[in-house]
N, C-alpha and C. Protein backbone atom coordinates (compact mmCIF):
# COMPACT_ATOMS: atom_id res chain seq x y z
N UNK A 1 94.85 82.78 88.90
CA UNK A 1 95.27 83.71 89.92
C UNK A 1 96.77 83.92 89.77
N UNK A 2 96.98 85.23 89.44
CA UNK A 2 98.62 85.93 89.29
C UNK A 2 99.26 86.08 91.10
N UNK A 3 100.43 86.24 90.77
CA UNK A 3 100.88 86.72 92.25
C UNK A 3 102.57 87.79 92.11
N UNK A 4 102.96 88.67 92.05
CA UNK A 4 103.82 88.74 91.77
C UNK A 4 104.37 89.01 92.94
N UNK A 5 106.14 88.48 92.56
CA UNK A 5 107.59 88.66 93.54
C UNK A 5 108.09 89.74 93.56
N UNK A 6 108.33 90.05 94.83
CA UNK A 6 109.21 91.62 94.96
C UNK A 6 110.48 91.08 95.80
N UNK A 7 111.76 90.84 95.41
CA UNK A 7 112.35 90.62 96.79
C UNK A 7 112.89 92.06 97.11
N UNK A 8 112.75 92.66 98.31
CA UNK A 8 113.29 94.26 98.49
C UNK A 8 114.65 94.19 98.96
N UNK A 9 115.10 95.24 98.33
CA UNK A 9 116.58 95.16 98.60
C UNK A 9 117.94 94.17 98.52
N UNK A 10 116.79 93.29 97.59
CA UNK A 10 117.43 91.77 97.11
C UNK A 10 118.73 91.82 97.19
N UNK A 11 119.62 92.93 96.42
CA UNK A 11 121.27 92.76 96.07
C UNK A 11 121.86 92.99 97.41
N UNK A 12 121.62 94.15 98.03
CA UNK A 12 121.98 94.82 99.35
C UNK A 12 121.81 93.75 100.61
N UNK A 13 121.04 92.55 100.28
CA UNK A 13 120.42 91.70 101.34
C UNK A 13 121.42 90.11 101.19
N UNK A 14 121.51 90.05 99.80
CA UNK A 14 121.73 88.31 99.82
C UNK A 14 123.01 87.64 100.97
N UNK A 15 122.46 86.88 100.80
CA UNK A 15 123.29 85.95 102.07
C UNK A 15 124.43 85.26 101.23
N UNK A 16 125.48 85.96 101.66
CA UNK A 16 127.15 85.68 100.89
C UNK A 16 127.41 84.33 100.88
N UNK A 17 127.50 83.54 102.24
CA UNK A 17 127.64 82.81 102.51
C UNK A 17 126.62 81.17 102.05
N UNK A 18 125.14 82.18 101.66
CA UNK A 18 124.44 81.18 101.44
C UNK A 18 124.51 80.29 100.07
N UNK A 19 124.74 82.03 99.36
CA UNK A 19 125.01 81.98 97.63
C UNK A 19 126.34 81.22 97.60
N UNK A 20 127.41 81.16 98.56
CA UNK A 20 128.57 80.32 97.77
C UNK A 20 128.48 78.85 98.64
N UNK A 21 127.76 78.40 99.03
CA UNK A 21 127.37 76.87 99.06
C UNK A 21 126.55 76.64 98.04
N UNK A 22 125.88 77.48 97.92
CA UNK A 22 124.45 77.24 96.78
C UNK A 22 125.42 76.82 95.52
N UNK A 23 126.15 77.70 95.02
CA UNK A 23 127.21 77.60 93.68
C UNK A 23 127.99 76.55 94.23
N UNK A 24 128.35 76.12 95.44
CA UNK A 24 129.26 74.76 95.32
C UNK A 24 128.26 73.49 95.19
N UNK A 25 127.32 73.70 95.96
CA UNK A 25 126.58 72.68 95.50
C UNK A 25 125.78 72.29 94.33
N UNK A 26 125.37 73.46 93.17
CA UNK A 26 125.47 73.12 92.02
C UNK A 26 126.64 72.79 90.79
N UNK A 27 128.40 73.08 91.21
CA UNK A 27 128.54 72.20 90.64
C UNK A 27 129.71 73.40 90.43
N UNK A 28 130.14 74.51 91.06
CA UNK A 28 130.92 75.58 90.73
C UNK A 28 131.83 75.17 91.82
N UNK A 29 133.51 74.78 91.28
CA UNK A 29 134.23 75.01 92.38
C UNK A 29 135.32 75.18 91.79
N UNK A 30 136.75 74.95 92.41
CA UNK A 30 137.89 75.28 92.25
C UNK A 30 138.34 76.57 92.36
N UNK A 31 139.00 76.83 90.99
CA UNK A 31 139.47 78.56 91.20
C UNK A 31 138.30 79.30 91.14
N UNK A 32 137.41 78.88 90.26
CA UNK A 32 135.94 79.90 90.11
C UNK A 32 135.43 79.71 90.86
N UNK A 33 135.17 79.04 91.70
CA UNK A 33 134.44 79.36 93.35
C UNK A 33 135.58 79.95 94.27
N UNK A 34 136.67 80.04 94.12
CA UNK A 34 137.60 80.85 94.82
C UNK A 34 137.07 82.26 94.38
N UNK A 35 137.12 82.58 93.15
CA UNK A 35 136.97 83.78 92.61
C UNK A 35 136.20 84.39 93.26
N UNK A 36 134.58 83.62 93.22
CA UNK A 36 133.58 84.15 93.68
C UNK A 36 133.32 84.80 95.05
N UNK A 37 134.29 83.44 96.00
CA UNK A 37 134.08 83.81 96.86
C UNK A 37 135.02 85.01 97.42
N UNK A 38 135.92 85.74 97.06
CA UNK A 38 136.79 86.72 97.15
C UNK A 38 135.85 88.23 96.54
N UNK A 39 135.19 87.89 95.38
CA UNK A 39 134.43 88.67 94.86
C UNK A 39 133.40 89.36 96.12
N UNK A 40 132.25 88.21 96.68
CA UNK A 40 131.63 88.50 97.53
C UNK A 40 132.01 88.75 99.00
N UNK A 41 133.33 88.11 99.28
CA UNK A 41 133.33 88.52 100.42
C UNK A 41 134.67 89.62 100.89
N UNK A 42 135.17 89.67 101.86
CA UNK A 42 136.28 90.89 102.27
C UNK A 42 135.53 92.14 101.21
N UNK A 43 134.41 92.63 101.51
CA UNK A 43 134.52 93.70 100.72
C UNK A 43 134.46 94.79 101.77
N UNK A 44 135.33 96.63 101.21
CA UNK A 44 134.64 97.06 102.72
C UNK A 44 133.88 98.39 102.08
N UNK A 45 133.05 99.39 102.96
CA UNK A 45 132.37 100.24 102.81
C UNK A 45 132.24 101.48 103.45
N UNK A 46 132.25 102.72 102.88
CA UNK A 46 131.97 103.92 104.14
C UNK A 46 130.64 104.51 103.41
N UNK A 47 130.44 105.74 104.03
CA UNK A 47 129.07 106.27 103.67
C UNK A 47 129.52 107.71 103.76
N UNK A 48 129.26 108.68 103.32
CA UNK A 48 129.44 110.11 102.82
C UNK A 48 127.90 110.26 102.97
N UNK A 49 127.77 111.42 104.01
CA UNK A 49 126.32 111.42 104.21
C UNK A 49 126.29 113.19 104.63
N UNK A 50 125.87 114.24 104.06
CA UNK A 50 125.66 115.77 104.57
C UNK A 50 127.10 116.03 105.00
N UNK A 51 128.12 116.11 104.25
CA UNK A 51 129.56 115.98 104.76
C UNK A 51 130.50 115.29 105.50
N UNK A 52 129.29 114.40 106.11
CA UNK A 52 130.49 113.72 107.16
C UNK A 52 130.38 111.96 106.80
N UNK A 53 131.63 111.57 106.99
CA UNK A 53 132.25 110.34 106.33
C UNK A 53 131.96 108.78 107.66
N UNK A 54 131.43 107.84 107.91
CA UNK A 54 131.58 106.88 108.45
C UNK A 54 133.04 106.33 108.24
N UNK A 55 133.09 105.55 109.56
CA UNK A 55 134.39 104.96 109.35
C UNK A 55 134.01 103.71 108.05
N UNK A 56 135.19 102.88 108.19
CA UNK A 56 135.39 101.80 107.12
C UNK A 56 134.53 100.93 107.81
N UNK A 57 134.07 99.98 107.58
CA UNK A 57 133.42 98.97 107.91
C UNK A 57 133.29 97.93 106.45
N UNK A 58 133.68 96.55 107.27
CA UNK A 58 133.54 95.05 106.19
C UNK A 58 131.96 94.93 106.15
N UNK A 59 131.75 94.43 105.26
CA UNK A 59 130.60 93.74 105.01
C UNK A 59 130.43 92.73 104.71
N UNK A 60 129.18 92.42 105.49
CA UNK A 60 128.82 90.38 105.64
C UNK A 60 128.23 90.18 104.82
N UNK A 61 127.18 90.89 104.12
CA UNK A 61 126.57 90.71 103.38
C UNK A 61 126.03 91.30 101.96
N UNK A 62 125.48 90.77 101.01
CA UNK A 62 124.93 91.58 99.91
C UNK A 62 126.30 91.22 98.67
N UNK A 63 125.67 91.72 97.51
CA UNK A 63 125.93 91.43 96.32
C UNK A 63 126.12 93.25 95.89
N UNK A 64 127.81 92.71 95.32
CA UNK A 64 128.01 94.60 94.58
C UNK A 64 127.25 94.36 93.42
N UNK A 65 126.57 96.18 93.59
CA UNK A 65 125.99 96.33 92.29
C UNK A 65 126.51 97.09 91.48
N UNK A 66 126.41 97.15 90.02
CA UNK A 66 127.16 97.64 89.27
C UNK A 66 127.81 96.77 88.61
N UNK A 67 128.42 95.55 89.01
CA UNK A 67 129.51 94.83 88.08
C UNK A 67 128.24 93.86 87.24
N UNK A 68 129.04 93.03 86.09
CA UNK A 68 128.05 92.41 85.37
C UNK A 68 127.75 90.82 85.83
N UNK A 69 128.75 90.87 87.21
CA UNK A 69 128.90 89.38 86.98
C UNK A 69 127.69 89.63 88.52
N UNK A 70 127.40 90.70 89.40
CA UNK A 70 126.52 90.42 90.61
C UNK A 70 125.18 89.49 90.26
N UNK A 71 124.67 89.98 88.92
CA UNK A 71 123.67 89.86 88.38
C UNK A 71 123.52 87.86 88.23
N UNK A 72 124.19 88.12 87.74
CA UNK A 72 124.49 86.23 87.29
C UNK A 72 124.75 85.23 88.43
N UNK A 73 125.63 85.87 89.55
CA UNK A 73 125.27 85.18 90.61
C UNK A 73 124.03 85.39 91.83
N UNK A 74 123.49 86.50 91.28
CA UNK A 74 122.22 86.28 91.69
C UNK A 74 121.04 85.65 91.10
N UNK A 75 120.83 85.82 90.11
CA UNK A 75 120.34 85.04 89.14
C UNK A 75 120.49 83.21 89.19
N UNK A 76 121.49 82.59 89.47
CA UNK A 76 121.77 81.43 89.86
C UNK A 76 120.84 80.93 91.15
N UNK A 77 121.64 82.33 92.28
CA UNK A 77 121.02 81.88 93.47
C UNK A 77 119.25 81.80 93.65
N UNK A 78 118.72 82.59 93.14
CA UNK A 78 117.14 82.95 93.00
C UNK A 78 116.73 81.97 92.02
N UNK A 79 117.56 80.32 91.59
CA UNK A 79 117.00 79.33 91.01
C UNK A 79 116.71 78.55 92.23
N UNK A 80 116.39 78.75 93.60
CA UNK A 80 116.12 78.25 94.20
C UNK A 80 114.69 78.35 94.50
N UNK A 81 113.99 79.26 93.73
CA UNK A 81 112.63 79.55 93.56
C UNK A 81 112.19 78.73 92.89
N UNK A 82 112.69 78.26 91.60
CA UNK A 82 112.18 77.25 90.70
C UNK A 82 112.15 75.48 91.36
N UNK A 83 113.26 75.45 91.74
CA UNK A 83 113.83 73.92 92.97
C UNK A 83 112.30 73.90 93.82
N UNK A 84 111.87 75.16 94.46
CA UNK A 84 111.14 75.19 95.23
C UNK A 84 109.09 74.82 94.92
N UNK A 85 109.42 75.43 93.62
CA UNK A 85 108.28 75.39 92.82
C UNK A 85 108.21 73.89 92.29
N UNK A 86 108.84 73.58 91.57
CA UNK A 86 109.61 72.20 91.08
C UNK A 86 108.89 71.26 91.82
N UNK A 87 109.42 71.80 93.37
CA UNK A 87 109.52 69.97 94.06
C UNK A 87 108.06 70.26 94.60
N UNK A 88 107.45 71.40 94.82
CA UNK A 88 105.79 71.41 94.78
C UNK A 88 104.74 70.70 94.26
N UNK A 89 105.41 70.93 92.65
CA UNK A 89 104.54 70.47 91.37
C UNK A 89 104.75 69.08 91.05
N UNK A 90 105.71 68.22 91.72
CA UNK A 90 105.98 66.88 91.63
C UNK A 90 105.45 66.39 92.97
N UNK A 91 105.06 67.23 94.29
CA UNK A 91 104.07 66.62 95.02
C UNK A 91 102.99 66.07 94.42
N UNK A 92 102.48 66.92 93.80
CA UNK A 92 100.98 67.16 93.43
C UNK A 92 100.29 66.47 92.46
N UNK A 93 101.26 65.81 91.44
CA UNK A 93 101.02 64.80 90.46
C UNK A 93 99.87 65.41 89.54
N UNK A 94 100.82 66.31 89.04
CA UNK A 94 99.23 67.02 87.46
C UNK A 94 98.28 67.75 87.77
N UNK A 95 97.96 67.96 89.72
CA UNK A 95 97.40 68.65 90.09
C UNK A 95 97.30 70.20 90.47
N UNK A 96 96.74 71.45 89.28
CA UNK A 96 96.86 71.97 89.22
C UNK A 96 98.52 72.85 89.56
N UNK A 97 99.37 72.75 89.07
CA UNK A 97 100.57 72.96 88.84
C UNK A 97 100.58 74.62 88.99
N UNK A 98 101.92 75.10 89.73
CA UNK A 98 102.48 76.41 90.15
C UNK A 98 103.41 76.60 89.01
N UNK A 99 103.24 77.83 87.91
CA UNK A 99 103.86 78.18 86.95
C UNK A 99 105.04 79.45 87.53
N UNK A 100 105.65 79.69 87.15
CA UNK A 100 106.98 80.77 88.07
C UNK A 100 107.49 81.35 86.36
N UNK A 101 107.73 82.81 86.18
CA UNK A 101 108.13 83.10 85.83
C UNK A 101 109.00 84.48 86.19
N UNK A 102 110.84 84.34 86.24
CA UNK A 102 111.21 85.06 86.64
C UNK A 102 112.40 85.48 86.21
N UNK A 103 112.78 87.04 86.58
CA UNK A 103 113.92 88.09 85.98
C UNK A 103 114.90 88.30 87.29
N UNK A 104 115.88 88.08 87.42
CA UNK A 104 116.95 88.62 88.48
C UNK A 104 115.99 88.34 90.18
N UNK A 105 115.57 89.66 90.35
CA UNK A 105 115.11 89.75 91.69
C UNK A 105 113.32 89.76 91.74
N UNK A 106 112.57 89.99 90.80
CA UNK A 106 111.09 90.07 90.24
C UNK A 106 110.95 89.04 90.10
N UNK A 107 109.50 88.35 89.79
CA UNK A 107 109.12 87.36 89.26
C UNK A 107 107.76 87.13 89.49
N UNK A 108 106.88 86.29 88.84
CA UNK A 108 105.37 85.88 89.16
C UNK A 108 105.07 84.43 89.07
N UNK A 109 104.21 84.04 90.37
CA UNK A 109 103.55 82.95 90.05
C UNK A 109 102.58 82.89 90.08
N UNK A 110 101.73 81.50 89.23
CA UNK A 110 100.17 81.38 88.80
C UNK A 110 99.80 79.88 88.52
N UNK A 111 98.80 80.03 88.97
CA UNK A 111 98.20 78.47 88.70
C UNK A 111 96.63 79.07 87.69
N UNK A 112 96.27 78.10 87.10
CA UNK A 112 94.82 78.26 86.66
C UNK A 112 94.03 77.14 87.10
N UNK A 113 92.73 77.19 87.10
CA UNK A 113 91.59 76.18 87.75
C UNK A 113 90.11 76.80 86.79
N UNK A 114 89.34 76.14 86.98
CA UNK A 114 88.00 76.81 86.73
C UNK A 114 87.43 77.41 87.96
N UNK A 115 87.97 77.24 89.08
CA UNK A 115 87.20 78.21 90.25
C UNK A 115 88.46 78.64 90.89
N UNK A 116 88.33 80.14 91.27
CA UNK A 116 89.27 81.01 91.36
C UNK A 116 89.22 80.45 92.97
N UNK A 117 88.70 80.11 93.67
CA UNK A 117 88.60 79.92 95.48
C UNK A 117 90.05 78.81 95.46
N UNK A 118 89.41 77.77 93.95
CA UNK A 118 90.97 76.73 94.03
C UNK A 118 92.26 76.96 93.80
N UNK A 119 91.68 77.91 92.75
CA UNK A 119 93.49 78.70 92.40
C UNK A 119 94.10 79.32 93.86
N UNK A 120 93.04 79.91 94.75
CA UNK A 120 94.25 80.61 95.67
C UNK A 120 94.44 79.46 96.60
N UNK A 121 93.80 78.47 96.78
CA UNK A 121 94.41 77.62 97.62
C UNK A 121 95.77 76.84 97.29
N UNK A 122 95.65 76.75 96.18
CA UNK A 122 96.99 76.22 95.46
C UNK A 122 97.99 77.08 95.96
N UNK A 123 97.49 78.05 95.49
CA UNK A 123 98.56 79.07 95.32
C UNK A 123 99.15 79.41 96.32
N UNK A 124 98.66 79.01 97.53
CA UNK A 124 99.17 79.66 98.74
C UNK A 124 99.79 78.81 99.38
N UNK A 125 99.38 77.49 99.06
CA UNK A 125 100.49 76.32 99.37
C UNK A 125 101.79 76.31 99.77
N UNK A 126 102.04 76.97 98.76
CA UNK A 126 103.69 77.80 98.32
C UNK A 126 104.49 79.04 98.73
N UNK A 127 103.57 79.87 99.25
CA UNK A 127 103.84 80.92 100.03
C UNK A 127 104.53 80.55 101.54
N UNK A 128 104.76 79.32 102.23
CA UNK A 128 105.22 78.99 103.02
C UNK A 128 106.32 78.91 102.84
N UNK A 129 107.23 77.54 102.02
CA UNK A 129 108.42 77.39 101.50
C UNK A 129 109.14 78.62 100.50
N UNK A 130 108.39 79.45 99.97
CA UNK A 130 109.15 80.71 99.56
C UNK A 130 109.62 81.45 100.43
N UNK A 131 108.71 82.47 102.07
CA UNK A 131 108.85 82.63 102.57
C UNK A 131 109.67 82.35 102.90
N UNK A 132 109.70 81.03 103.74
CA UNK A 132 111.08 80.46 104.56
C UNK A 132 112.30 80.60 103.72
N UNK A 133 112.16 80.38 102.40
CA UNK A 133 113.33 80.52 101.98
C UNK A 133 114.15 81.62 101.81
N UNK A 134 112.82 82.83 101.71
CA UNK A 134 113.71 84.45 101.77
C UNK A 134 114.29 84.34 102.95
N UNK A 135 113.46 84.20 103.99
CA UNK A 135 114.24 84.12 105.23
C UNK A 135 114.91 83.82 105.66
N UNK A 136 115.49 82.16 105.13
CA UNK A 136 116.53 81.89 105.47
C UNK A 136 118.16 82.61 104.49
N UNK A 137 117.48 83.67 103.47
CA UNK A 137 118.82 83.81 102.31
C UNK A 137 118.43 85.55 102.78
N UNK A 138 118.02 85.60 104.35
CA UNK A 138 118.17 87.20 104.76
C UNK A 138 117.81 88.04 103.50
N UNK A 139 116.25 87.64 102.93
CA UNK A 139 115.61 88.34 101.88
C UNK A 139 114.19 88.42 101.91
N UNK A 140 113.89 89.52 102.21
CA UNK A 140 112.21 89.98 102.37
C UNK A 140 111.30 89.62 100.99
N UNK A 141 110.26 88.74 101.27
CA UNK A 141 109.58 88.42 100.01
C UNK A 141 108.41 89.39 100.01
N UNK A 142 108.08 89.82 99.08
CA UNK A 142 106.64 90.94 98.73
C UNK A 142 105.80 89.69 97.64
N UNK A 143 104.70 89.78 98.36
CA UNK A 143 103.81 88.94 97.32
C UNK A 143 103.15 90.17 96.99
N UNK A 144 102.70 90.46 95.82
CA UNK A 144 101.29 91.59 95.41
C UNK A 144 100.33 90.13 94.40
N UNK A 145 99.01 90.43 95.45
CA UNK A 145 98.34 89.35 94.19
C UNK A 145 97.17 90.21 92.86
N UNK A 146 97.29 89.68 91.93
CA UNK A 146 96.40 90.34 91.04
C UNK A 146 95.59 89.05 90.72
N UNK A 147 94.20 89.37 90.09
CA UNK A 147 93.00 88.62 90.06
C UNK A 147 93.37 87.93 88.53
């Protein structure tokens, strides 16, 4: 049983604040976590919409897109999918194991079994702690399952 990841609006969504503990606590600090965090945060924004202009407004949140480096620190942060998968598959001791394969903001997971009723139970195991975790990094998870 396949399942694939959608996070929507992943870049526009991530949690600034969440991503630069996440990078200090794997092991990024000094000036390059200064960097980062200057990168992601004080940024500001207007909107040009049918002629007429919003004021300025800061933003709390989200990842600029366009530069090469948004990508990579998102990419870091969305290894918290694997941590998550990880510490699943070391519950479970060999028992039918959650495979994750993933790109930036996409990704799929799958288990195999000889009876498909077991695969989705597995599988759904995990749909809790993903969940929570979009939620807590202010990121909507889309499961689509395929057979």
């Amino acid at each position: 049983m396949r399942y694939f990841l959608d996070l929507t609006a992943a870049f526009d969504k991530l949690w600034n604040t969440g991503a630069l503990l996440y990078l200090k606590k794997i092991g990024i600090e000094g000036r390059l976590l200064y960097w980062l965090t200057d990168f992601l945060k004080s940024r500001k924004i207007k909107v040009k919409y049918a002629g007429e202009t919003t004021q300025i407004e800061e933003t709390i949140n989200g990842c600029p897109q366009g530069s090469v480096l948004s990508p990579i620190i998102f990419s870091l942060v969305m290894n918290t999918l694997k941590h998550a998968i990880d510490d699943h598959n070391d519950s479970i001791h060999n028992l039918h194991k959650i495979n994750l394969s993933q790109f930036v903001d996409d990704g799929a997971i799958w288990t195999t079994t000889k009876k498909s009723t077991k695969a989705f139970l597995v599988s759904r195991a995990l749909f809790a702690p993903l969940s929570n975790g979009a939620k807590s990094s202010a990121l909507k998870l889309i499961l689509l399952k395929l057979k």
